[in-house]
Protein backbone atom coordinates (compact mmCIF):
# COMPACT_ATOMS: atom_id res chain seq x y z
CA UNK A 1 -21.02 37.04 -5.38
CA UNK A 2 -20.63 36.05 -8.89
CA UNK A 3 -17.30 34.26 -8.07
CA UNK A 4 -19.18 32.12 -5.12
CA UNK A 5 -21.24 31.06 -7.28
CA UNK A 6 -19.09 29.95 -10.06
CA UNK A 7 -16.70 27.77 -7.34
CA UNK A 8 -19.55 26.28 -6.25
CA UNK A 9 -20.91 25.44 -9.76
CA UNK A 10 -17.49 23.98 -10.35
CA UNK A 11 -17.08 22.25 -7.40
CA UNK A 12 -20.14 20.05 -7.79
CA UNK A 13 -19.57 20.12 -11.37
CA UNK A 14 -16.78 17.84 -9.76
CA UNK A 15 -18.59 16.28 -6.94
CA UNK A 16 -21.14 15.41 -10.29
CA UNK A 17 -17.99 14.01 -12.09
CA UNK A 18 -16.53 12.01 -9.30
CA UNK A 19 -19.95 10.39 -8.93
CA UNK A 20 -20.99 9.42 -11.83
CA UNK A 21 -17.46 8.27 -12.21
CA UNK A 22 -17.27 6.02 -8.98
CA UNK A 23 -21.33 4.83 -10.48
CA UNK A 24 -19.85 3.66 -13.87
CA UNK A 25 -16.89 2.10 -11.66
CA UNK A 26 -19.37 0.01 -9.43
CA UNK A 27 -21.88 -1.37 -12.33
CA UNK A 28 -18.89 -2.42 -14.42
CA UNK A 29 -17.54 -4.61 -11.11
CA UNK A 30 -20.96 -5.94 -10.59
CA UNK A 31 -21.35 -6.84 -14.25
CA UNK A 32 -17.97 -8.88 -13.74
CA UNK A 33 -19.18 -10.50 -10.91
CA UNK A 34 -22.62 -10.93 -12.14
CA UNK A 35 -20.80 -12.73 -15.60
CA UNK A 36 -18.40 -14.90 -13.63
CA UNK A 37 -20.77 -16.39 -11.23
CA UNK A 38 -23.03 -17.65 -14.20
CA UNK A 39 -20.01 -18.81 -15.61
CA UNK A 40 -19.22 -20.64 -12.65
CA UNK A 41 -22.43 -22.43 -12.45
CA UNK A 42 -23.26 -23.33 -16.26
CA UNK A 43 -19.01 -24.74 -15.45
CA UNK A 44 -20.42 -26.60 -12.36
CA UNK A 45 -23.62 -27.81 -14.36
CA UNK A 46 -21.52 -29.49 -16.99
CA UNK A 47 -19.37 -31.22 -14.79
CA UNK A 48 -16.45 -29.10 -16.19
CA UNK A 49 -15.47 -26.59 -13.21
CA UNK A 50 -12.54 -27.43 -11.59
CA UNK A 51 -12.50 -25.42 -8.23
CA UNK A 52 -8.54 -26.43 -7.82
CA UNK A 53 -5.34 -24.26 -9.67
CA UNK A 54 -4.50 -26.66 -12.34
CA UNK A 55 -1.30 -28.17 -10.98
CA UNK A 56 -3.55 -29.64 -7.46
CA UNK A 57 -6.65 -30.27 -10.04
CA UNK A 58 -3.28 -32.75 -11.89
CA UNK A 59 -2.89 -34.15 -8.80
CA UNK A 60 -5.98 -34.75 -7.71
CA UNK A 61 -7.02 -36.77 -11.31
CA UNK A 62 -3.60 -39.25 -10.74
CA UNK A 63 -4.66 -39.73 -6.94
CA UNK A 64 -8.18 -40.56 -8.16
CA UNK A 65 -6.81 -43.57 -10.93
């Protein structure tokens, strides 16, 4: 009985683990996101974001002079 117990203690122990794990995991991401979309749109407020890769934003400046 004792051993039950104690394999199910550590089992959730590392159901408790995994979870707050896969947590920390999914409100780092979403501060990533969170911090590169108002990046993107204090960018796009300036005038500065340049939606492009660099070498077609290049090209697009000489096709526009």
């Amino acid at each position: 009985m004792v051993a039950v117990v104690v394999v199910l203690l550590q089992s959730s122990t590392f159901v408790l683990e995994l979870g707050l794990l896969l947590t920390v995991l999914a409100w780092g991401g979403l501060l990533v996101v969170v911090l590169h979309g108002r990046y993107v749109v204090e960018q796009i407020a300036s005038g500065t974001y340049q939606n492009a890769p660099a070498d077609e934003a290049e090209k697009s400046e000489q096709h526009e002079r």
